[in-house]
N, C-alpha and C. Protein backbone atom coordinates (compact mmCIF):
# COMPACT_ATOMS: atom_id res chain seq x y z
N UNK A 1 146.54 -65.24 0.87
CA UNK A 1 147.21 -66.47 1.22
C UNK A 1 147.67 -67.17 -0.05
N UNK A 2 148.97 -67.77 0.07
CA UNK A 2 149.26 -68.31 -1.10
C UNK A 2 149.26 -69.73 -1.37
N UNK A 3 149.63 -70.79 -2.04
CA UNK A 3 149.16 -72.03 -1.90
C UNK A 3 149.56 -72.99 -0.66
N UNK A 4 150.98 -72.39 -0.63
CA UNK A 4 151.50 -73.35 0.72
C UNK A 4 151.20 -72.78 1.92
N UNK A 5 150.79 -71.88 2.37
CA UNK A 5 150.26 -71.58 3.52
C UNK A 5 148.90 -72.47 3.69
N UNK A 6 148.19 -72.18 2.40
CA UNK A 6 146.92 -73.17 2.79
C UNK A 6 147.51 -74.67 3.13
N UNK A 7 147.97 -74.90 2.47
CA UNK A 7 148.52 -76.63 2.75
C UNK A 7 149.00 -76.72 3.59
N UNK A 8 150.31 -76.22 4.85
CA UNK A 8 150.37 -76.02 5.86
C UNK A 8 149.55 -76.07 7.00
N UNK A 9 147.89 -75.06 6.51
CA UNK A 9 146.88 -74.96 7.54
C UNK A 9 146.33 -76.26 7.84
N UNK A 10 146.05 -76.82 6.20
CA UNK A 10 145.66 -77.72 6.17
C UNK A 10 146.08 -79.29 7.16
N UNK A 11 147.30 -79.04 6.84
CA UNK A 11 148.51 -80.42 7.61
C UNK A 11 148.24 -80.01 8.98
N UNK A 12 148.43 -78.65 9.51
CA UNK A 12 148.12 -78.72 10.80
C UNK A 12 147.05 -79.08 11.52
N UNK A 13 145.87 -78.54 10.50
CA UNK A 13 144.64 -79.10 10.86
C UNK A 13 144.76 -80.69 11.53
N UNK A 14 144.99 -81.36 10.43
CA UNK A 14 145.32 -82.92 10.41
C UNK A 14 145.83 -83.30 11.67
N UNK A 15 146.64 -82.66 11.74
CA UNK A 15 147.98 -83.21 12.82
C UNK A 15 146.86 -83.28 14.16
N UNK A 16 146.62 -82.36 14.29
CA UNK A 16 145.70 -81.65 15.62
C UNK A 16 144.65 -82.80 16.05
N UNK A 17 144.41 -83.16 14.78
CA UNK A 17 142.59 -83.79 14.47
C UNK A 17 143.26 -85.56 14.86
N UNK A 18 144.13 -85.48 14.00
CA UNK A 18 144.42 -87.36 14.38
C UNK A 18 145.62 -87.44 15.84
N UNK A 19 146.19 -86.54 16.52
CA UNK A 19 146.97 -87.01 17.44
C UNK A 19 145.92 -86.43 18.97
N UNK A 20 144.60 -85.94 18.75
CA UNK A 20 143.62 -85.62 19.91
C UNK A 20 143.96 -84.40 20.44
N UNK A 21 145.06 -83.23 19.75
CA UNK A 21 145.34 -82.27 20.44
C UNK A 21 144.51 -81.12 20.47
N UNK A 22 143.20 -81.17 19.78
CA UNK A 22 142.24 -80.28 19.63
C UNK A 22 142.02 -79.65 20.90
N UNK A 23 141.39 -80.60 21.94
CA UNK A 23 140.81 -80.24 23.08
C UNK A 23 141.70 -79.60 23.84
N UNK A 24 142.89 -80.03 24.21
CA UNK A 24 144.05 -78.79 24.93
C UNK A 24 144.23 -77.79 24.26
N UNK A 25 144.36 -77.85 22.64
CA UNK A 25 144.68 -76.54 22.39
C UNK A 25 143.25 -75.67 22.65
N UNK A 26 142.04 -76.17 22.63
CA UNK A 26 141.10 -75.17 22.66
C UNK A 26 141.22 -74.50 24.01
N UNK A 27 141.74 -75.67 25.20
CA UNK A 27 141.27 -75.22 26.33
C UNK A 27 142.67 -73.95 26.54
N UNK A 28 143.73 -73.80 26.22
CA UNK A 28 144.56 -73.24 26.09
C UNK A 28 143.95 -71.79 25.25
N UNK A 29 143.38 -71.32 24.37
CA UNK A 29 142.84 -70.67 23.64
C UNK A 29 141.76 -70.26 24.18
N UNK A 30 141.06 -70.78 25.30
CA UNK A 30 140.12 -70.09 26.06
C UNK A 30 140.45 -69.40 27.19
N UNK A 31 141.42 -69.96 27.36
CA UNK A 31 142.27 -69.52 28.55
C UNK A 31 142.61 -67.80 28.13
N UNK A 32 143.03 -67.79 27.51
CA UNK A 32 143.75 -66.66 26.58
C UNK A 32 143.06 -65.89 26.39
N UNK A 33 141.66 -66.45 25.95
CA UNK A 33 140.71 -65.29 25.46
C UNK A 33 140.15 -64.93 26.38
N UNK A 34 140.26 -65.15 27.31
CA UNK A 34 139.12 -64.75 28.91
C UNK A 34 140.10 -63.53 29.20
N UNK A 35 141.60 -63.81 29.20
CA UNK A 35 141.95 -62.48 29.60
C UNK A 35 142.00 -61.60 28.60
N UNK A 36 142.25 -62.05 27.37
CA UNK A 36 142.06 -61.06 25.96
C UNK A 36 140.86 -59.54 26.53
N UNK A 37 139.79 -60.28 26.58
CA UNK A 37 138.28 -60.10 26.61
C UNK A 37 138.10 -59.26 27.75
N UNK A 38 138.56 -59.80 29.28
CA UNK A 38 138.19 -59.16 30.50
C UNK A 38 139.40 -58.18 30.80
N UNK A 39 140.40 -57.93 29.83
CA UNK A 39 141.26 -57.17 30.31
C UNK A 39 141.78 -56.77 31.75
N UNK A 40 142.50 -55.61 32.19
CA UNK A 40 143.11 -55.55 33.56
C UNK A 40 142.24 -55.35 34.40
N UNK A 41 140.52 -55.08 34.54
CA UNK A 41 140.24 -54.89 35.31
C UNK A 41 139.39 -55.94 35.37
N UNK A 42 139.51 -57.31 34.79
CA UNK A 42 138.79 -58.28 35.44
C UNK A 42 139.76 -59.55 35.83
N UNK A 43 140.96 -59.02 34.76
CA UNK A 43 142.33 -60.34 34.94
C UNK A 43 142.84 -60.31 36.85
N UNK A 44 142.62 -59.10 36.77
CA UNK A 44 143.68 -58.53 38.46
C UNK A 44 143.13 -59.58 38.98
N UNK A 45 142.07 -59.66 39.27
CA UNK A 45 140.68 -60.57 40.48
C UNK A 45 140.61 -62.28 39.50
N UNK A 46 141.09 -62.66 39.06
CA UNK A 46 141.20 -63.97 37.85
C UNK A 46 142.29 -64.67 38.55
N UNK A 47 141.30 -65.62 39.29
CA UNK A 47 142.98 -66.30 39.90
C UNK A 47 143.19 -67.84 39.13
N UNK A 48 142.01 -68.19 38.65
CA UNK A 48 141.79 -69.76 37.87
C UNK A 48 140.61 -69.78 36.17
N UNK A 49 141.74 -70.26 35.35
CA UNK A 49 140.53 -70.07 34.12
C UNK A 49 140.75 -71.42 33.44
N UNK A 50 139.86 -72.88 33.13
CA UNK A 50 139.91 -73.95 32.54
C UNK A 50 138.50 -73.89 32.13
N UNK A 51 138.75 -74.91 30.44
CA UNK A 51 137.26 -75.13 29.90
C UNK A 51 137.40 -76.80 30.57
N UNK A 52 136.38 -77.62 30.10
CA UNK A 52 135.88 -78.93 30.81
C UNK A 52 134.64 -78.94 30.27
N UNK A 53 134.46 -79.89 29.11
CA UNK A 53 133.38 -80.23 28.99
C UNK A 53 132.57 -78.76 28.44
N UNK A 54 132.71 -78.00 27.47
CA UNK A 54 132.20 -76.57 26.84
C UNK A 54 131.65 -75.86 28.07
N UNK A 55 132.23 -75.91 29.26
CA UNK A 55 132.19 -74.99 30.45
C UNK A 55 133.41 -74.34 31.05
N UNK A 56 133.08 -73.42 31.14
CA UNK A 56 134.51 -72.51 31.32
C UNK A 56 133.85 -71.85 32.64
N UNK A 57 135.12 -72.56 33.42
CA UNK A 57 135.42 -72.21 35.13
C UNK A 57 136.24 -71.37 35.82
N UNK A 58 135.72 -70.29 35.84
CA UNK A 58 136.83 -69.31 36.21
C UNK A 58 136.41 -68.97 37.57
N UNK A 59 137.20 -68.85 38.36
CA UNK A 59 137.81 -68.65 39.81
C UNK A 59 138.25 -67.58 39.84
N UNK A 60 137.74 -66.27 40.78
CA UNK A 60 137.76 -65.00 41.03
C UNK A 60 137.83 -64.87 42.59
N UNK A 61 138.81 -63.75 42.73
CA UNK A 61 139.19 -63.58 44.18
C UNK A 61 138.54 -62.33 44.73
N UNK A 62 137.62 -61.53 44.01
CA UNK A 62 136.48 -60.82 44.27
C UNK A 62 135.31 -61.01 44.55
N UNK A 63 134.12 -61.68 45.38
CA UNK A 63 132.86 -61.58 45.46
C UNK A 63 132.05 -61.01 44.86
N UNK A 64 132.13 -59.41 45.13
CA UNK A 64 131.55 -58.55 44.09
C UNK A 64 131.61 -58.30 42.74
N UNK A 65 133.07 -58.42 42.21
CA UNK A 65 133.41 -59.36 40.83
C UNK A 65 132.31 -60.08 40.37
N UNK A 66 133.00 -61.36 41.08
CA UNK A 66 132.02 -62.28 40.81
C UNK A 66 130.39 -62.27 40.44
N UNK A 67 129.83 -61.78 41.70
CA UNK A 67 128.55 -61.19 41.60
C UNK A 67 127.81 -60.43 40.15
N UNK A 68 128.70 -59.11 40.09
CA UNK A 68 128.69 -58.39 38.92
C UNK A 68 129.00 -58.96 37.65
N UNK A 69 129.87 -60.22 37.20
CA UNK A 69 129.42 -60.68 36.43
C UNK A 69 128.93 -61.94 35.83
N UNK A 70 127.78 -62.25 36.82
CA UNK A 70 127.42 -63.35 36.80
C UNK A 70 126.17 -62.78 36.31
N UNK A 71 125.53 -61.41 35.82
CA UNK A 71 124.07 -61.05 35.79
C UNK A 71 125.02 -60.73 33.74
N UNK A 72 126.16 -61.26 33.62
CA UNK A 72 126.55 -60.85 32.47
C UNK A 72 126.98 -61.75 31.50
N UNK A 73 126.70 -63.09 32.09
CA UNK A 73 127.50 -64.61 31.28
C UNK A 73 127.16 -64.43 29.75
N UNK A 74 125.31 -64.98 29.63
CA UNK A 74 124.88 -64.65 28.22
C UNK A 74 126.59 -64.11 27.54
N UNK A 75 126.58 -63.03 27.42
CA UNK A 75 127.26 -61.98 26.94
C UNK A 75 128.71 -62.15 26.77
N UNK A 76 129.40 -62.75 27.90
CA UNK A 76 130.84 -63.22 28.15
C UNK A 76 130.55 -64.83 27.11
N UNK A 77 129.60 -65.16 27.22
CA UNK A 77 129.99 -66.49 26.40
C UNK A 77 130.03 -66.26 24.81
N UNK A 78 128.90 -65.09 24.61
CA UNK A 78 129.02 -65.05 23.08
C UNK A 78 130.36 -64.46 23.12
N UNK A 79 130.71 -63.38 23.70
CA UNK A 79 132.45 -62.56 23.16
C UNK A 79 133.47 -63.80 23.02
N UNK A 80 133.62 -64.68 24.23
CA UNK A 80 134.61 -65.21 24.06
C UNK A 80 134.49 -66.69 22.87
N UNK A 81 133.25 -66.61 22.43
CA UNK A 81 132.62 -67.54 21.59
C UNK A 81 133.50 -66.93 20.14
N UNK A 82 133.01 -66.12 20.18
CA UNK A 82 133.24 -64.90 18.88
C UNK A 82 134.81 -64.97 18.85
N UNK A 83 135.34 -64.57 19.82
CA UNK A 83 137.35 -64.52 19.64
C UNK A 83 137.25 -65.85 19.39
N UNK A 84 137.22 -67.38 20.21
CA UNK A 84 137.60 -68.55 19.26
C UNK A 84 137.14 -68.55 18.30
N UNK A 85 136.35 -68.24 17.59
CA UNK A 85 135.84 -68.48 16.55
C UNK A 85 135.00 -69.89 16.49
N UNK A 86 134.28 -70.46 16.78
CA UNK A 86 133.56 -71.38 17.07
C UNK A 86 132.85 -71.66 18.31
N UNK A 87 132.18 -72.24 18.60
CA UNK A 87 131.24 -72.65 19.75
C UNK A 87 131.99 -73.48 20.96
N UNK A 88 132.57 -72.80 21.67
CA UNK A 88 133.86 -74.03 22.40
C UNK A 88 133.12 -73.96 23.91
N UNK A 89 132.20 -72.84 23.68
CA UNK A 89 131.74 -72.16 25.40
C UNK A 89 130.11 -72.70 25.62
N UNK A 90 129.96 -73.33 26.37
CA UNK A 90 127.90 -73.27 26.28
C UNK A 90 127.71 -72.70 27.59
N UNK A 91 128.56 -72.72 29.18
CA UNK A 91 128.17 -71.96 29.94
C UNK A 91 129.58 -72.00 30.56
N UNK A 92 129.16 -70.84 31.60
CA UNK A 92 130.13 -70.26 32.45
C UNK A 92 129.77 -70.81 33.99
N UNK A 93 130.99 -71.11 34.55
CA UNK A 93 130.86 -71.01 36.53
C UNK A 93 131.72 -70.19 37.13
N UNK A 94 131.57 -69.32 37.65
CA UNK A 94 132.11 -68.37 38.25
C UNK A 94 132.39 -68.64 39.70
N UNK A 95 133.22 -68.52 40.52
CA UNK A 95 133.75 -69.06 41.55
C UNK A 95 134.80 -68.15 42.37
């Protein structure tokens, strides 16, 4: 990276931090990473994905889906913890 890219990151940082746009963009970025993460065979059955409050609510049109990975959250929270890169997730509701 060269100097003005950092300064750039930097300004954006800023921008983000003083106009409150953090929280949409995260929730936007979780959004993203749920299908990143669960790929086509969990996106197909993914009919609703919002964070609220470091809970991420995703709405599935499978039961058994659902079911199957609800014995797997632990696990879905660290991955999609890990792609944002920070702690944006503390639990999951599956629905």
């Amino acid at each position: 990276m060269n100097e003005d890219e950092i300064k750039i990151g930097v300004l954006l940082s800023k921008f983000l931090k003083n106009n409150n746009l953090e929280k949409g963009l995260e929730k936007v970025d979780a959004k993203d990473a749920w299908y990143k993460i669960m790929k086509n065979g969990v996106s197909n059955y993914t009919t609703d994905v919002h964070l609220k409050n470091k809970t991420l609510y995703v709405s599935l049109s499978s039961s058994t889906l659902r079911e199957e990975l609800s014995y797997g959250k632990e696990k879905i929270i660290n991955l999609l913890n890990e792609a944002l890169e920070k702690d944006a997730i503390k639990k999951i509701v599956l629905r």
